[in-house]
PDB file of N, CA and C in Angstrom:
ATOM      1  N   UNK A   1       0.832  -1.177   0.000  1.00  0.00           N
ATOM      2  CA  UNK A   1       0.000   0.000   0.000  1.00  0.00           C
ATOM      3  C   UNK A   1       0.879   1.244   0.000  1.00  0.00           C
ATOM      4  N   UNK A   2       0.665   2.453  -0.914  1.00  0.00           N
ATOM      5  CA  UNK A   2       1.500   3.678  -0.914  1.00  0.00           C
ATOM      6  C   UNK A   2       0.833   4.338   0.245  1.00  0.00           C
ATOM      7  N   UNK A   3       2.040   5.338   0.828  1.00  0.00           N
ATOM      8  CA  UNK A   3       1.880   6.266   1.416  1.00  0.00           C
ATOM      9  C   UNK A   3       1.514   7.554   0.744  1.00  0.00           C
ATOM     10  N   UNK A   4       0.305   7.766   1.539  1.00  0.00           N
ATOM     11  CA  UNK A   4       0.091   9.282   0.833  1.00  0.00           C
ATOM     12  C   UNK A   4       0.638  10.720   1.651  1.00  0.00           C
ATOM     13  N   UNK A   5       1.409  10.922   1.198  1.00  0.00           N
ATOM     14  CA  UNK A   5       2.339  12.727   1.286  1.00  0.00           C
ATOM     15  C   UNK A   5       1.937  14.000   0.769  1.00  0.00           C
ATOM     16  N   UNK A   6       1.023  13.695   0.499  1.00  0.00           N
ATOM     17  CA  UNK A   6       0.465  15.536  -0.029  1.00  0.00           C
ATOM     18  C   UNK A   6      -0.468  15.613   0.564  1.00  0.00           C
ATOM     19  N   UNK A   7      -0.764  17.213   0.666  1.00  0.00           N
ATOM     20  CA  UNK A   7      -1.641  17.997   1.361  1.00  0.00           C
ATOM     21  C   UNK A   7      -2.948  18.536   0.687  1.00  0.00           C
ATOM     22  N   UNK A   8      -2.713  18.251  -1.036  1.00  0.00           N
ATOM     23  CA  UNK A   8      -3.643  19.026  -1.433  1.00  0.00           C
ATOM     24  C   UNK A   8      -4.799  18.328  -1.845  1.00  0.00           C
ATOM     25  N   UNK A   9      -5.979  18.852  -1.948  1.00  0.00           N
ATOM     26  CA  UNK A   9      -7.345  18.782  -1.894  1.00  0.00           C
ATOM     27  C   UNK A   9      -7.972  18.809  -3.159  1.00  0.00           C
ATOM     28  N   UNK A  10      -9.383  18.200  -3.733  1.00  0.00           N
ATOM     29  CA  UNK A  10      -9.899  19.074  -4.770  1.00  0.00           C
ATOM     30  C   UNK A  10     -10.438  20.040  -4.605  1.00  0.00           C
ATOM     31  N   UNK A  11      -9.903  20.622  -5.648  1.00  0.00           N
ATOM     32  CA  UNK A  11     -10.850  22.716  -6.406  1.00  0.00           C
ATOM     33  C   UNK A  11     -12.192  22.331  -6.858  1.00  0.00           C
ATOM     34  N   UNK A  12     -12.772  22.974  -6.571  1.00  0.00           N
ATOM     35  CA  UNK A  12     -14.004  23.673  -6.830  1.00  0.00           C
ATOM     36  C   UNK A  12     -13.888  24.652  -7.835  1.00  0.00           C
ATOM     37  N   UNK A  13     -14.113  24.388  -9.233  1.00  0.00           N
ATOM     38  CA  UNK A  13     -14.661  24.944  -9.914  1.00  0.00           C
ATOM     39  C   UNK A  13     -16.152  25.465 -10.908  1.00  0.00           C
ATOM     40  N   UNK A  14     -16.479  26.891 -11.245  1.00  0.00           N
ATOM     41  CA  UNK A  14     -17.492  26.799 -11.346  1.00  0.00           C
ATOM     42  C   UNK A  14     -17.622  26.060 -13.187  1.00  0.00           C
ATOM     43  N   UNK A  15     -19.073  25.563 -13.206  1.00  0.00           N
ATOM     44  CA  UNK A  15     -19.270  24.671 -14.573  1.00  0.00           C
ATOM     45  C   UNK A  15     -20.208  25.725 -14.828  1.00  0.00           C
ATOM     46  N   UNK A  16     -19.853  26.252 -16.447  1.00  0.00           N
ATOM     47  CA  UNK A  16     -21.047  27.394 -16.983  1.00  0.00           C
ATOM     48  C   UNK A  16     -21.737  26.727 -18.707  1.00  0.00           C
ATOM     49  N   UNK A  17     -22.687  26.077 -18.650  1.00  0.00           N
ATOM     50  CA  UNK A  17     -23.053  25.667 -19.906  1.00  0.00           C
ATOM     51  C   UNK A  17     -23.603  26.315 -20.030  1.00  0.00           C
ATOM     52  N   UNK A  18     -24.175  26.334 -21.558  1.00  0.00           N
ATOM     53  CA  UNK A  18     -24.754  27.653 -22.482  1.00  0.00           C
ATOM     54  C   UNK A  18     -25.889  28.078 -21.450  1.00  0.00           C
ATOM     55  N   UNK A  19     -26.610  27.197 -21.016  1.00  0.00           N
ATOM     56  CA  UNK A  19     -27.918  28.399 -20.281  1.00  0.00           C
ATOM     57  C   UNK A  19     -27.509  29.531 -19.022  1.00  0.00           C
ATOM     58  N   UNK A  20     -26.203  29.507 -18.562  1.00  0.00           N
ATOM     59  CA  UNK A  20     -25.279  30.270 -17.732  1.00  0.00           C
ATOM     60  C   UNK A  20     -25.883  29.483 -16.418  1.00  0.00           C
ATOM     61  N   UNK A  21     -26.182  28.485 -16.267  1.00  0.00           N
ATOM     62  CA  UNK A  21     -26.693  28.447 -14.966  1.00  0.00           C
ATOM     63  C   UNK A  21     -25.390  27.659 -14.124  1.00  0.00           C
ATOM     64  N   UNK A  22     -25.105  28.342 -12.722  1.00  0.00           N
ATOM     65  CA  UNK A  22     -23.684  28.037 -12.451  1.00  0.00           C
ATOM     66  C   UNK A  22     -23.627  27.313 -11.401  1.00  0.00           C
ATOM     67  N   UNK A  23     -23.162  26.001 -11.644  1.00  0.00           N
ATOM     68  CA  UNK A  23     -22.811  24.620 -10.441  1.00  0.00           C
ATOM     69  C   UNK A  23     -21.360  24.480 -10.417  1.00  0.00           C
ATOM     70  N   UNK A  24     -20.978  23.999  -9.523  1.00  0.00           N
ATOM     71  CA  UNK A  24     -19.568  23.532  -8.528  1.00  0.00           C
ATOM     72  C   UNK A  24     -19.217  22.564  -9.414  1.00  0.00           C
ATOM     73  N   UNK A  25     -17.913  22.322 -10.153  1.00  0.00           N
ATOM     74  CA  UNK A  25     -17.865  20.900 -10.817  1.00  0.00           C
ATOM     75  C   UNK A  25     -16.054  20.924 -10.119  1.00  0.00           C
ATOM     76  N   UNK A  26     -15.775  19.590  -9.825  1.00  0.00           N
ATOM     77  CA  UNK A  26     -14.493  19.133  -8.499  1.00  0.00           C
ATOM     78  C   UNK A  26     -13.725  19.006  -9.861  1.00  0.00           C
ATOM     79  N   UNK A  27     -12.498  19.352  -9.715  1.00  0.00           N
ATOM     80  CA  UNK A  27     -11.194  19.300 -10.337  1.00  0.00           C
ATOM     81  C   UNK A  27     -10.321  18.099  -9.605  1.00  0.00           C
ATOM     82  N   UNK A  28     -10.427  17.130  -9.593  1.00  0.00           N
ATOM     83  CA  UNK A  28      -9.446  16.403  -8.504  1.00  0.00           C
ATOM     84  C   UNK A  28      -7.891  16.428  -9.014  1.00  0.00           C
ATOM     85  N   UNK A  29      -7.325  16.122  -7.567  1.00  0.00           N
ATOM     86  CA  UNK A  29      -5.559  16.013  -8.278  1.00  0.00           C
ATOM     87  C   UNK A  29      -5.002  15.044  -8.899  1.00  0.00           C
ATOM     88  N   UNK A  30      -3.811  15.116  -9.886  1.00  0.00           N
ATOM     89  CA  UNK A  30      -3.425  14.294 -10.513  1.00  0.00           C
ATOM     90  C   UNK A  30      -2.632  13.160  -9.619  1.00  0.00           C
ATOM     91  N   UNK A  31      -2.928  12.765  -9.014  1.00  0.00           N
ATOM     92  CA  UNK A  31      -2.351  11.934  -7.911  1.00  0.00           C
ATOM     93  C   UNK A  31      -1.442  10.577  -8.809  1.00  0.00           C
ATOM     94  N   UNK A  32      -0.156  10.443  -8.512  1.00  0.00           N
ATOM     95  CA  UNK A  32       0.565   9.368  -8.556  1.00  0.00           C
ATOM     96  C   UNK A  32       1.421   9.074  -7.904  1.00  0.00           C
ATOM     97  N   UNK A  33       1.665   7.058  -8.127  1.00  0.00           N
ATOM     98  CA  UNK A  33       2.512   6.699  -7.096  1.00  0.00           C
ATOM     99  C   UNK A  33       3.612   5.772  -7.954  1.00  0.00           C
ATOM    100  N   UNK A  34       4.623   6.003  -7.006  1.00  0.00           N
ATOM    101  CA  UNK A  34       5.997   5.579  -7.650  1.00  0.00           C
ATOM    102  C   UNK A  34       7.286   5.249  -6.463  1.00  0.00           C
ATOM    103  N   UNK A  35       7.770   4.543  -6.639  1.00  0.00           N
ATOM    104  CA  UNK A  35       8.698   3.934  -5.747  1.00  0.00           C
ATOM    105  C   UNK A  35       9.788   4.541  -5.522  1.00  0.00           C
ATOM    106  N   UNK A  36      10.645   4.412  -4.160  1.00  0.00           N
ATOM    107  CA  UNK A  36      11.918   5.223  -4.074  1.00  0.00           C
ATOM    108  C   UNK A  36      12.164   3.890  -2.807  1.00  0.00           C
ATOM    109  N   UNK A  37      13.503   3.716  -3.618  1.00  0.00           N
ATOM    110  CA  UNK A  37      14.185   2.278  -2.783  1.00  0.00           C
ATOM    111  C   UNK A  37      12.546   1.571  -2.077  1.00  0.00           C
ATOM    112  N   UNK A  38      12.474   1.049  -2.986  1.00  0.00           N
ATOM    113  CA  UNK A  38      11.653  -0.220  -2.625  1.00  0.00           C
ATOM    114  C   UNK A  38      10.541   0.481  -2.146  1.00  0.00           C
ATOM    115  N   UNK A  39       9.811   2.097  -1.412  1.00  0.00           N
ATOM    116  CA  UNK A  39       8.713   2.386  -0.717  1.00  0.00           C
ATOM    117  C   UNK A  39       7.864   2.832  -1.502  1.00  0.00           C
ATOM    118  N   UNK A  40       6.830   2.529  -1.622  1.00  0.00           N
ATOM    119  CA  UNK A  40       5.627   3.469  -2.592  1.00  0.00           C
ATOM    120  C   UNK A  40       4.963   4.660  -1.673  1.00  0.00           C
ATOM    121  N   UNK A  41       5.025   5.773  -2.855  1.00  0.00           N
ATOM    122  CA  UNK A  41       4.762   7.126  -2.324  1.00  0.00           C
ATOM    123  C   UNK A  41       3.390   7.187  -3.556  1.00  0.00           C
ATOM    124  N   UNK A  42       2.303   7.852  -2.602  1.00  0.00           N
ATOM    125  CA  UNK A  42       1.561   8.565  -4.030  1.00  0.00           C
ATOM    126  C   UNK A  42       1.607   9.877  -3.522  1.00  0.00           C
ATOM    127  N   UNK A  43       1.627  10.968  -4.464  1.00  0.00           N
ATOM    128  CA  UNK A  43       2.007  12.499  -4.507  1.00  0.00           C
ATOM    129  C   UNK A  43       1.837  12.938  -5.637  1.00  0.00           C
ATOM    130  N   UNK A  44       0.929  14.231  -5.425  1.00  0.00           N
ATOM    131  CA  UNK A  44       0.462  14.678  -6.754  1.00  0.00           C
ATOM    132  C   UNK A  44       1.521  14.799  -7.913  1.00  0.00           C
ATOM    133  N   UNK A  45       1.354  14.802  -8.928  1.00  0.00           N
ATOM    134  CA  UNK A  45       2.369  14.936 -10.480  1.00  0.00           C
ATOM    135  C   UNK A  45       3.295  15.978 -10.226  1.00  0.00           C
ATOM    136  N   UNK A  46       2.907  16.883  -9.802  1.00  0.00           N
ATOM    137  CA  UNK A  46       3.944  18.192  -9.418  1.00  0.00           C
ATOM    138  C   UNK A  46       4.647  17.728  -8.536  1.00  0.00           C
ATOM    139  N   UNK A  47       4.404  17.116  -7.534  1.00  0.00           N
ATOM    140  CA  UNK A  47       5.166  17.027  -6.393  1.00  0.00           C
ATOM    141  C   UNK A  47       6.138  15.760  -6.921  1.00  0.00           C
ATOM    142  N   UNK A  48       5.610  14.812  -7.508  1.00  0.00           N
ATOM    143  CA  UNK A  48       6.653  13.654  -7.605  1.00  0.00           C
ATOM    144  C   UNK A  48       7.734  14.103  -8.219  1.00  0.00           C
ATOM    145  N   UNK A  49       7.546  15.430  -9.404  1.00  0.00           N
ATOM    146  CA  UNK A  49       8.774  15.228 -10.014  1.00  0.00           C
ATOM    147  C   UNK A  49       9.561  16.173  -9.700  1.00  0.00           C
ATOM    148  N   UNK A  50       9.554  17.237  -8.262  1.00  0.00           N
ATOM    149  CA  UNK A  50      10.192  17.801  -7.484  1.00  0.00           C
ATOM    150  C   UNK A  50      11.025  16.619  -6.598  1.00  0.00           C
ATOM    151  N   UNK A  51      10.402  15.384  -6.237  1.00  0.00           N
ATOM    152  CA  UNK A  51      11.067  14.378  -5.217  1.00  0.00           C
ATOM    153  C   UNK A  51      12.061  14.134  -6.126  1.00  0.00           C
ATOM    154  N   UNK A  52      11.546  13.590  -7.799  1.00  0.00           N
ATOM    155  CA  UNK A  52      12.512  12.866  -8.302  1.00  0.00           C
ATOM    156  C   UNK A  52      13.637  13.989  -8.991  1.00  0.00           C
ATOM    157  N   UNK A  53      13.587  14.954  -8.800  1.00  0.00           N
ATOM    158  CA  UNK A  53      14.539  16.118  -9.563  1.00  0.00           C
ATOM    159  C   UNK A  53      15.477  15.850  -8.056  1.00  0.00           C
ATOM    160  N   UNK A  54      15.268  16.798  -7.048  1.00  0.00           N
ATOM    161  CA  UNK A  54      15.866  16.303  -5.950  1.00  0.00           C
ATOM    162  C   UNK A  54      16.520  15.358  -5.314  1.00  0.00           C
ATOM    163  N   UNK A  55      16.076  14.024  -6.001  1.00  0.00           N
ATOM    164  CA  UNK A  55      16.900  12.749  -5.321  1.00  0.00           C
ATOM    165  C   UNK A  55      17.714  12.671  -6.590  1.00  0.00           C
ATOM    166  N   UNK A  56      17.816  13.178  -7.523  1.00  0.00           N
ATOM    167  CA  UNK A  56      18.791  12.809  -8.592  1.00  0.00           C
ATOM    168  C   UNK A  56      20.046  13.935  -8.758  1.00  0.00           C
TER     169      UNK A  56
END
């Protein structure tokens, strides 16, 4: 099972189809997981490839 390390949440964005009538539609994060010596991490796409710039 990965460990999850990020903090961030889904956005709330507004959804405007042609009749303008305006509802909440969720943006979720790009969440992935990937190994570092043998441990699985999941961490959003941004964040993994700050870990993996950093460990290299």
């Amino acid at each position: 099972m990965a460990i999850k390390i990020t903090n961030k949440r889904t956005n709330f964005a507004n959804n405007r189809p042609n009749c303008l009538k305006i509802t909440k539609k969720p943006q979720k994060v790009n969440m992935q997981t990937f190994n570092i010596g043998g441990l699985k991490i999941k961490t959003s796409a941004r964040e993994a490839r700050s870990i993996k710039k950093a460990l290299s």
